[in-house]
Protein backbone atom coordinates (compact mmCIF):
# COMPACT_ATOMS: atom_id res chain seq x y z
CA UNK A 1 170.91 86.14 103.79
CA UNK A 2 168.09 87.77 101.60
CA UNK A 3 167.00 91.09 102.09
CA UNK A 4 164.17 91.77 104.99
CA UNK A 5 161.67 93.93 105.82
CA UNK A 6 162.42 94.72 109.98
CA UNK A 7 160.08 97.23 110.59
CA UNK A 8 156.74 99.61 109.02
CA UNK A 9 156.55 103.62 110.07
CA UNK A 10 154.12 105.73 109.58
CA UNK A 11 152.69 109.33 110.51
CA UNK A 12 150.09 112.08 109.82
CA UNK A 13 151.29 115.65 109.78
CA UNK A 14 151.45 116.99 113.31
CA UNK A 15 152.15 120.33 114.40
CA UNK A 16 155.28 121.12 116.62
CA UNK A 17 157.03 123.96 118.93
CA UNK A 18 155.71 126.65 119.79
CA UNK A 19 154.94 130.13 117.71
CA UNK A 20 156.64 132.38 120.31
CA UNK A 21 159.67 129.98 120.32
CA UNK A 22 163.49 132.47 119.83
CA UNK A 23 165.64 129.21 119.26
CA UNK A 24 165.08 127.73 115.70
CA UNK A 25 164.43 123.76 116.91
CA UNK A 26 161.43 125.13 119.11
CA UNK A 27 159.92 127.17 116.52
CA UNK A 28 156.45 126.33 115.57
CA UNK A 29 155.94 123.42 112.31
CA UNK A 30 154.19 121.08 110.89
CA UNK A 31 155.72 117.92 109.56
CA UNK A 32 154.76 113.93 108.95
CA UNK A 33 158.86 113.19 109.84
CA UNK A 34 157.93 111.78 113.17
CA UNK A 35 157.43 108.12 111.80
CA UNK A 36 155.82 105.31 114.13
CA UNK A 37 155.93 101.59 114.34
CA UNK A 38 153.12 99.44 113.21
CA UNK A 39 152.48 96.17 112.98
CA UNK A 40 150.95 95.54 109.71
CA UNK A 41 149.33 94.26 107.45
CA UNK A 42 149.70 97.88 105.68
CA UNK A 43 148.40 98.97 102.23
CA UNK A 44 151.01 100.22 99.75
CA UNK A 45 149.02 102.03 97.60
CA UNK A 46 150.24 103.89 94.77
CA UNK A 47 150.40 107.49 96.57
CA UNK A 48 151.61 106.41 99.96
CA UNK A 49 150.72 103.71 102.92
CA UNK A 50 147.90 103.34 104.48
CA UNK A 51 147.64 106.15 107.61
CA UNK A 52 150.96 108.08 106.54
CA UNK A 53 150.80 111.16 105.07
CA UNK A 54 153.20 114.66 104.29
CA UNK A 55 152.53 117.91 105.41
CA UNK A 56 154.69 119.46 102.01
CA UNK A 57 153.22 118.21 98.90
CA UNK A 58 155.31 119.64 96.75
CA UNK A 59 158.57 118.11 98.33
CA UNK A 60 157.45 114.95 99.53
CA UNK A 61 155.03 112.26 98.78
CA UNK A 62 153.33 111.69 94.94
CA UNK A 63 153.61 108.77 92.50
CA UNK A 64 157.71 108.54 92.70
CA UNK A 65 158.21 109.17 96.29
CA UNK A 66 155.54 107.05 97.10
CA UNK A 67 157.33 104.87 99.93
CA UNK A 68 160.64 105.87 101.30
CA UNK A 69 163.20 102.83 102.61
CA UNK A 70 166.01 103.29 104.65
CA UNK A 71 168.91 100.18 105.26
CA UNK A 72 168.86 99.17 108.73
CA UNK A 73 172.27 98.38 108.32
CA UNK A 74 173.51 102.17 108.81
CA UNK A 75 171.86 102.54 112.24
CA UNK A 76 174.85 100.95 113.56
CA UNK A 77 177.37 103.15 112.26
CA UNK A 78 175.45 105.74 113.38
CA UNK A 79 175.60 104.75 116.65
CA UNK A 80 179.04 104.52 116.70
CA UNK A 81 179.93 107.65 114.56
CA UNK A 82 177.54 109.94 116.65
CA UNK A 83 176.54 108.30 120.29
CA UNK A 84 172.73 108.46 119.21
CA UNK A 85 170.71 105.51 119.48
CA UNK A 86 168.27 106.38 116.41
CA UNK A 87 164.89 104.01 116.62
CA UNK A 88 163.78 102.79 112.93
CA UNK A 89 162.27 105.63 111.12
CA UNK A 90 164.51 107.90 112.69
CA UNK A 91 165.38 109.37 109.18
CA UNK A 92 162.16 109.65 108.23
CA UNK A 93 161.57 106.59 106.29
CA UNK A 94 158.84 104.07 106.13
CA UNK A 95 160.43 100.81 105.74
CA UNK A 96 163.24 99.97 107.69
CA UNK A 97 165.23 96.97 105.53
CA UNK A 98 167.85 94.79 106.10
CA UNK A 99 170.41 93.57 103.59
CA UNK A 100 170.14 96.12 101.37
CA UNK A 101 172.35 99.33 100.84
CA UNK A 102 172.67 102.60 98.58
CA UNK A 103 175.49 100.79 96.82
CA UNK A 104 173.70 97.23 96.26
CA UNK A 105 169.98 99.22 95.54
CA UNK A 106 169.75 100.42 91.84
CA UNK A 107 167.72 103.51 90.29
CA UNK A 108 164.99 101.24 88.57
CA UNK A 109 165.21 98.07 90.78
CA UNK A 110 162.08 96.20 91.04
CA UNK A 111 161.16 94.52 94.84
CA UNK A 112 158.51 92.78 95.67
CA UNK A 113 157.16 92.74 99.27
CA UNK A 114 154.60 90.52 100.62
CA UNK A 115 152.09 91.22 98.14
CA UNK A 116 153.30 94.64 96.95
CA UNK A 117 155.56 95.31 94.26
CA UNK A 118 158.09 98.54 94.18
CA UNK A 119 160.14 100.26 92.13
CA UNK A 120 163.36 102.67 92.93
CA UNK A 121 162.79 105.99 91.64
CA UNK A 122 165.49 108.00 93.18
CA UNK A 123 167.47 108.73 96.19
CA UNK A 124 166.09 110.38 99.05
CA UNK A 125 167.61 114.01 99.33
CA UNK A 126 167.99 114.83 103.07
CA UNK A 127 166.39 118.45 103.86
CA UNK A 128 166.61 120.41 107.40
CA UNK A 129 163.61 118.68 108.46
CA UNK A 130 165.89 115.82 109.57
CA UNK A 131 168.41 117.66 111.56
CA UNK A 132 165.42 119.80 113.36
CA UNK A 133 164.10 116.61 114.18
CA UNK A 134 166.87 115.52 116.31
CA UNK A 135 168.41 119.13 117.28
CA UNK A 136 171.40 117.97 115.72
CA UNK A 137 172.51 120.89 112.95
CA UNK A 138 175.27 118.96 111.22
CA UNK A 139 173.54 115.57 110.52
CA UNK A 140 171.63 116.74 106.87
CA UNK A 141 175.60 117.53 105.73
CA UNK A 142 176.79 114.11 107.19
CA UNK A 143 174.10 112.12 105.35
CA UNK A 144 175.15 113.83 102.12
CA UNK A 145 178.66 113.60 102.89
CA UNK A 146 178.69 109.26 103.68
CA UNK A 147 175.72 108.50 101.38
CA UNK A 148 173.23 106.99 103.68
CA UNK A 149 170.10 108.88 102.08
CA UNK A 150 167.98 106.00 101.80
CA UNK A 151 165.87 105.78 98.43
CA UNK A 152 162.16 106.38 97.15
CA UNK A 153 160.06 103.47 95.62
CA UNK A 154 157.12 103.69 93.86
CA UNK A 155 154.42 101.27 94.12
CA UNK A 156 153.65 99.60 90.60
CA UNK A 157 151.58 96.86 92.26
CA UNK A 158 149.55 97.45 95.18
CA UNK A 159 149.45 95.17 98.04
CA UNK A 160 149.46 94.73 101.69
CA UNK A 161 152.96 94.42 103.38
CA UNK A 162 154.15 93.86 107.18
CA UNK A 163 157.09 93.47 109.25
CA UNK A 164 159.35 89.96 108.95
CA UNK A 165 159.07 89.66 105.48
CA UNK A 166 161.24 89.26 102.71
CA UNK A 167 162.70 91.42 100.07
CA UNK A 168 163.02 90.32 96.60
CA UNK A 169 164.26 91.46 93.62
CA UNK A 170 162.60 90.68 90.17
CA UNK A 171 164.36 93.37 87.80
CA UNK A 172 167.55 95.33 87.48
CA UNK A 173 167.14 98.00 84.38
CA UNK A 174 169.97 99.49 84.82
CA UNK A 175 173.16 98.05 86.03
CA UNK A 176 175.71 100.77 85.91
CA UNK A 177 173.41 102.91 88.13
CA UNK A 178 173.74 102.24 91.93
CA UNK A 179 171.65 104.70 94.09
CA UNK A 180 174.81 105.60 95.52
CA UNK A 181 176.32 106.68 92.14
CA UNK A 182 173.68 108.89 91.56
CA UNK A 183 174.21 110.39 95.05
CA UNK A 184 177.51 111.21 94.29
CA UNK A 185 176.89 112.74 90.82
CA UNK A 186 173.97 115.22 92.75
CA UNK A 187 175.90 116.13 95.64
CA UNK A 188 179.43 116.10 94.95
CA UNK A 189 180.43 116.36 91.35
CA UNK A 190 178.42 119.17 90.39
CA UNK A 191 180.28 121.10 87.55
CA UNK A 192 180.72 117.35 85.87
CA UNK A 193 178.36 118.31 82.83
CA UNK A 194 178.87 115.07 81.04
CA UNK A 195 177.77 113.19 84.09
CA UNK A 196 174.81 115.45 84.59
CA UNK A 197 173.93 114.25 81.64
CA UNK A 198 174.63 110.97 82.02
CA UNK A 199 172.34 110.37 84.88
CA UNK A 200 169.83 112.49 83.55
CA UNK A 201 169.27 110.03 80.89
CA UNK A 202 168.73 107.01 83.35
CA UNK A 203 165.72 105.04 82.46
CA UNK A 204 162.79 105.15 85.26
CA UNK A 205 164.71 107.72 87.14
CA UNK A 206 162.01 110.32 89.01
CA UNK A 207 160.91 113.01 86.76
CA UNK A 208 161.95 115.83 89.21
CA UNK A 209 165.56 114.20 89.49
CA UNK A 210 165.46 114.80 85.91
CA UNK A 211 164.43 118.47 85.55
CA UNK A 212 166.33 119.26 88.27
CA UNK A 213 169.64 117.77 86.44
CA UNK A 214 168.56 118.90 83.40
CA UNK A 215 168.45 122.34 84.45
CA UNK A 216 171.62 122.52 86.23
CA UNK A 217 173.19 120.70 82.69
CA UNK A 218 171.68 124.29 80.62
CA UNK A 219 173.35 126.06 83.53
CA UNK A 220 176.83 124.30 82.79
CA UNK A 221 176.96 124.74 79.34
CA UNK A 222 178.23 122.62 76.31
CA UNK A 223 179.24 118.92 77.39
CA UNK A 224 183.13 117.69 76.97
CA UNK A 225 183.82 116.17 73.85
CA UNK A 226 185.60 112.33 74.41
């Protein structure tokens, strides 16, 4: 079956808790993580969609973390794993797909949606805004630890999308490099410096991935010779 688009969410930055709040999850903040529904059309413009928006620029949003996607094929498993019956954009994301997974999405892919076309910049690195959203303190380790981050696309062609539609691929640029690979490289082999490397070097892969890598590479030192 080909890949679909099940479901749009969006939000503007809202303001939370309370300011006088002891316990952490009912502390006062601000945050665009409580995604909604909508129908569609949407625009996918080059920054964001149409009526979403991020509270913390300089984590979220921009050019490569335009649009983030999420498979709807972990909400299952979740249920089952956990006992919570997350709602699409539960984890933050916009676009809610089916048929497609961390380990069948590729840094680089190219999708077209209705008449928007995307491109997969880098995996989505879970922060504590996720498990303060649901009161549940171990779930940001848990999405690291089974690799259902989701992934950012940027928009290369802007376009309207909406719910039902399909997913296509056009382009794979790099076929060694499943999102899921580079998930594993970030999170759980990170004194590898030769891999560092390695994935630092992926074509179309999101500029701060790269610094990031690159910087912990200077850290490790001089890479294994083979």
């Amino acid at each position: 079956m080909p890949a679909r688009l099940l479901s749009i969410q969006i939000a503007r930055p809202q303001t939370y808790g309370r300011p006088d709040a002891s316990e952490t999850h009912d502390q006062e903040w601000t945050t665009g993580f409580f995604k909604t529904p909508v129908a569609g059309p949407i625009l996918a413009s080059t920054t964001n969609l149409a009526g979403d928006g991020q509270a913390d620029m300089k984590h979220h949003g921009g050019v490569d973390k335009a649009v983030l996607a999420y498979s709807a094929d972990h909400y299952p498993r979740w249920l089952a794993e956990t006992g919570q019956q997350f709602p699409h954009g539960a984890f933050g994301e916009n676009l809610t797909i089916a048929g497609l997974s961390e380990e069948t999405v590729y840094i680089g892919d190219v999708y077209r949606i209705g008449g928007a076309v995307f491109e997969v910049s880098q995996p989505r690195q879970p922060c504590w805004k996720l498990a303060r959203r649901w009161r549940m303190n171990e779930l940001v380790a848990l999405v690291i630890k089974n690799g259902r981050t989701g992934w950012y696309l940027r928009v290369i062609e802007e376009g309207y999308i909406e719910p039902g539609q399909t997913v296509t691929r056009l382009h794979r640029a790099n076929a060694d490099w499943p999102v899921a690979r580079a998930n594993r490289i970030l999170h759980h082999h990170k004194k590898d410096l030769n891999l560092t490397l390695e994935l630092a070097a992926v074509p179309r892969l999101a500029d701060a991935w790269v610094r990031e890598l690159r910087e912990r590479a200077d850290r490790l030192g001089t890479p294994a010779v083979t």
